[in-house]
PDB file of N, CA and C in Angstrom:
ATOM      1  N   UNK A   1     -23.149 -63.534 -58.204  1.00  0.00           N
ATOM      2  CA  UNK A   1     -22.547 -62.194 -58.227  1.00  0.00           C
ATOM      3  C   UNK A   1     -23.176 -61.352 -59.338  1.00  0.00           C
ATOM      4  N   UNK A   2     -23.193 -61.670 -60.675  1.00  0.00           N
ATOM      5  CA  UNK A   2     -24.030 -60.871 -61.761  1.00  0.00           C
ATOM      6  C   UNK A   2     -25.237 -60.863 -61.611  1.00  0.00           C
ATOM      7  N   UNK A   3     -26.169 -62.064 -60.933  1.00  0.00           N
ATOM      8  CA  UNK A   3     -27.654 -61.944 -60.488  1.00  0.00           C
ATOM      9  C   UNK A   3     -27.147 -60.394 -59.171  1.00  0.00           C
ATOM     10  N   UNK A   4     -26.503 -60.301 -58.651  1.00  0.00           N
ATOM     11  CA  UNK A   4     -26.646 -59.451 -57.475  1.00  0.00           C
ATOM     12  C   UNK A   4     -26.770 -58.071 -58.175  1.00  0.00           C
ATOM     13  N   UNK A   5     -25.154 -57.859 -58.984  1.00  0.00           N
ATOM     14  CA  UNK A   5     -25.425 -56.642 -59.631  1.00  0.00           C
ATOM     15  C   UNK A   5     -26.555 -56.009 -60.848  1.00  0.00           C
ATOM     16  N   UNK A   6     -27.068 -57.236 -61.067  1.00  0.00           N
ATOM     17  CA  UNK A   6     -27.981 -56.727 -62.019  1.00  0.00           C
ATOM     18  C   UNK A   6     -29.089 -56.509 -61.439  1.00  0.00           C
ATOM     19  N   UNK A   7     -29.174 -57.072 -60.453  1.00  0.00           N
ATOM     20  CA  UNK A   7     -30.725 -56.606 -59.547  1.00  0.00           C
ATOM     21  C   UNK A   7     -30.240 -55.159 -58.388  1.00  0.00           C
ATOM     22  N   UNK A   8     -29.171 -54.751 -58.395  1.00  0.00           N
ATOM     23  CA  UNK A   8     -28.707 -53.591 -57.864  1.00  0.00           C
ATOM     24  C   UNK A   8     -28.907 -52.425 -59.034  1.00  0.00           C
ATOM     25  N   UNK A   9     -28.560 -52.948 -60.034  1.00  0.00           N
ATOM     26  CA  UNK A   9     -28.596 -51.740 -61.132  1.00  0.00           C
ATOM     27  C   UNK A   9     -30.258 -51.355 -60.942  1.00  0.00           C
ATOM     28  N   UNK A  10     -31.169 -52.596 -61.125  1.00  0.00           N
ATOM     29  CA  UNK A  10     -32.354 -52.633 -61.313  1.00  0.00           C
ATOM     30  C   UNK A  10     -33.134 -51.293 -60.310  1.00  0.00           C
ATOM     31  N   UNK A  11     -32.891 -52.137 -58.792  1.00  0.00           N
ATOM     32  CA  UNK A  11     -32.472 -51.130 -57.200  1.00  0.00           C
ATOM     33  C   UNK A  11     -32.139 -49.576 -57.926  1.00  0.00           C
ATOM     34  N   UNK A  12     -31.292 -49.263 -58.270  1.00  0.00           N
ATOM     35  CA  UNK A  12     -31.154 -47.973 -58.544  1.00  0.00           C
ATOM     36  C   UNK A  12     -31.947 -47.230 -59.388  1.00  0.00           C
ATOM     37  N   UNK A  13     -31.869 -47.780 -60.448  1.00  0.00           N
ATOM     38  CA  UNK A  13     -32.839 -47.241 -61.362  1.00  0.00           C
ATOM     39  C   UNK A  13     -34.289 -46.974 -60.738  1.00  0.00           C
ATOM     40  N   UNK A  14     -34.745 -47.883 -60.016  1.00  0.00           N
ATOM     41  CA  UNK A  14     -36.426 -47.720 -59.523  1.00  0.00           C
ATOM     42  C   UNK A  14     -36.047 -46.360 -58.465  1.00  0.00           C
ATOM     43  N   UNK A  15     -34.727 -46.472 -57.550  1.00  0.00           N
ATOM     44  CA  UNK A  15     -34.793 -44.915 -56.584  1.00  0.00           C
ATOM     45  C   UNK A  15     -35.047 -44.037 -57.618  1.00  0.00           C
ATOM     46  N   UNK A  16     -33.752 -44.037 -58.938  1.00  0.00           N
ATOM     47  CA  UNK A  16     -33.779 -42.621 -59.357  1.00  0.00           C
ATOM     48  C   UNK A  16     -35.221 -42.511 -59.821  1.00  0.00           C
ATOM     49  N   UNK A  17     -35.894 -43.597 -60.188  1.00  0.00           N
ATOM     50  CA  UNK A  17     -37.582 -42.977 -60.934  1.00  0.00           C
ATOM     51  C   UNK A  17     -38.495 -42.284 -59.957  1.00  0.00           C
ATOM     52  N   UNK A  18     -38.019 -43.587 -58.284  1.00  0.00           N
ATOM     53  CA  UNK A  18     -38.670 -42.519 -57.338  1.00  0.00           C
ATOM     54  C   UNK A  18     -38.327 -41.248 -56.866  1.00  0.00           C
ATOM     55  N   UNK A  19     -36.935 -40.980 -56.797  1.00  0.00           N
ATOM     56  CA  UNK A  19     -37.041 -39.279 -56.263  1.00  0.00           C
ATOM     57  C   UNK A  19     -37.302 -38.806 -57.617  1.00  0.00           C
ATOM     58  N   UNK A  20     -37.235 -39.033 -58.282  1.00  0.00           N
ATOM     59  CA  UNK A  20     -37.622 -37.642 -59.728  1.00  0.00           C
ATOM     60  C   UNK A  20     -39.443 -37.904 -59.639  1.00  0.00           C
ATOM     61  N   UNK A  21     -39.949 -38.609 -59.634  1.00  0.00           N
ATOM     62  CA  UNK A  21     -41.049 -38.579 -59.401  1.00  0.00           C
ATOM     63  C   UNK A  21     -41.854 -38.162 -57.970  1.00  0.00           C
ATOM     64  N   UNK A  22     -40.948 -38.202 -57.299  1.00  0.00           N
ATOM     65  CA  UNK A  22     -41.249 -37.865 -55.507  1.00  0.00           C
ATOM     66  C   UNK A  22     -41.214 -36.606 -56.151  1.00  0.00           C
ATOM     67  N   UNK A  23     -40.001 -35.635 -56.790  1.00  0.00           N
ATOM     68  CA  UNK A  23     -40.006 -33.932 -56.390  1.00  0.00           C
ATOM     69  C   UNK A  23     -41.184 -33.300 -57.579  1.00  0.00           C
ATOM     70  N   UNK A  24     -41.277 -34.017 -58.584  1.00  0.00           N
ATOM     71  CA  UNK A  24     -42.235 -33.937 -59.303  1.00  0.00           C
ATOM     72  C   UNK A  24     -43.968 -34.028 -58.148  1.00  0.00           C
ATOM     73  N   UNK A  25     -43.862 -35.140 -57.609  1.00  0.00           N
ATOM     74  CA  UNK A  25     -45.541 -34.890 -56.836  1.00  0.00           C
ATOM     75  C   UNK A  25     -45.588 -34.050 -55.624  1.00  0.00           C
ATOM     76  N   UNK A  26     -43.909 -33.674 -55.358  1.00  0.00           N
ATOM     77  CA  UNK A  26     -43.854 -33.181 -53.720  1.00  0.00           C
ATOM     78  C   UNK A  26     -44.373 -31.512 -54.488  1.00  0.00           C
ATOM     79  N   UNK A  27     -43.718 -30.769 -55.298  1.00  0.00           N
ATOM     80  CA  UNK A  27     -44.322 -29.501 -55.725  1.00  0.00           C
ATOM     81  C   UNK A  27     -45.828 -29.546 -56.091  1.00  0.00           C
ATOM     82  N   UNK A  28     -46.613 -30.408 -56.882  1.00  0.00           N
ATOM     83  CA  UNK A  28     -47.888 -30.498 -56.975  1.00  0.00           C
ATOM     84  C   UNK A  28     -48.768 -30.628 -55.584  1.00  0.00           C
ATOM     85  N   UNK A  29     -48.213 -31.496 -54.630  1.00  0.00           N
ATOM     86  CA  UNK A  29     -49.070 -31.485 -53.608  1.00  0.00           C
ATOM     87  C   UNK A  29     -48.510 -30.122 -52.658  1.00  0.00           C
ATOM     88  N   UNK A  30     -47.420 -29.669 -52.906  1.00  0.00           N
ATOM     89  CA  UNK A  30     -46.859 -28.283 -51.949  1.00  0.00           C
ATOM     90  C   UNK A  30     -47.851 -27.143 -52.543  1.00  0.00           C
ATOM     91  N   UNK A  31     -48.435 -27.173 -53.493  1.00  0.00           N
ATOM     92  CA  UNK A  31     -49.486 -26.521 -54.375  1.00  0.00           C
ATOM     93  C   UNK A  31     -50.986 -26.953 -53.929  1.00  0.00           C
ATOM     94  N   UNK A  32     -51.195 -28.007 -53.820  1.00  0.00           N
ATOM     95  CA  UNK A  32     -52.104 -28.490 -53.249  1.00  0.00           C
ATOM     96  C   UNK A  32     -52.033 -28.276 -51.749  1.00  0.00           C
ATOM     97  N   UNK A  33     -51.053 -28.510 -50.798  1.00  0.00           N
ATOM     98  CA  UNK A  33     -50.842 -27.748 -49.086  1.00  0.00           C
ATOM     99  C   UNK A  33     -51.805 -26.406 -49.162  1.00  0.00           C
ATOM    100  N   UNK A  34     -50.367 -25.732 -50.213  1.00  0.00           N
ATOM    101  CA  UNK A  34     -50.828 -24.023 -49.819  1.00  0.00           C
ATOM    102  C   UNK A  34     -52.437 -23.672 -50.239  1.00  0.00           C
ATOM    103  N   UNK A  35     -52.669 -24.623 -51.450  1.00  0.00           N
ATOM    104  CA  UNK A  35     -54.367 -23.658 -51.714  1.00  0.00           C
ATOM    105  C   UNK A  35     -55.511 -24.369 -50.555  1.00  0.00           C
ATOM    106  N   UNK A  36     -55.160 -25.401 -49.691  1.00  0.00           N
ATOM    107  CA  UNK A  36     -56.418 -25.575 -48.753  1.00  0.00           C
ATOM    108  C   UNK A  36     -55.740 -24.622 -47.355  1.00  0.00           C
ATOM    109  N   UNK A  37     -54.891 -24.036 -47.514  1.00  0.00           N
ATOM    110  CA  UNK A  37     -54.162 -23.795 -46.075  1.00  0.00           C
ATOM    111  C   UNK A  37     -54.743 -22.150 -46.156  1.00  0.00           C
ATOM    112  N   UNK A  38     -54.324 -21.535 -47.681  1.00  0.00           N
ATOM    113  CA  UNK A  38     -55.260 -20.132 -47.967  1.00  0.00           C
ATOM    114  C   UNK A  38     -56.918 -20.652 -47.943  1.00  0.00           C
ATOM    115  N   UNK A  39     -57.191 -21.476 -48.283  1.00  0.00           N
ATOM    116  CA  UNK A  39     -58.966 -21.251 -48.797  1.00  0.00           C
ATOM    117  C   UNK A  39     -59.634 -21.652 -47.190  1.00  0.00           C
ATOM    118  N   UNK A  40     -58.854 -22.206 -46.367  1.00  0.00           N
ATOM    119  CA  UNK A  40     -59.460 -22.675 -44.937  1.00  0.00           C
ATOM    120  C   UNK A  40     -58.975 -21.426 -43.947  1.00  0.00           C
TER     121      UNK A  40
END
């Protein structure tokens, strides 16, 4: 049971690093979309 929750805490922590890091690369590459979508 404490092996479960501690590898759940673990589980969470890695989502929250991925969406804060997902909206962090999703605006850089939405920047990256728009300048080949103007330059083409």
């Amino acid at each position: 049971m404490s092996i479960f929750t501690h590898g759940n805490k673990r589980i969470k922590h890695a989502a929250q690093i991925a969406v804060s890091s997902e909206m962090l690369g999703n605006s850089e590459s939405f920047a990256v979309m728009q300048r080949s979508a103007t330059g083409s």
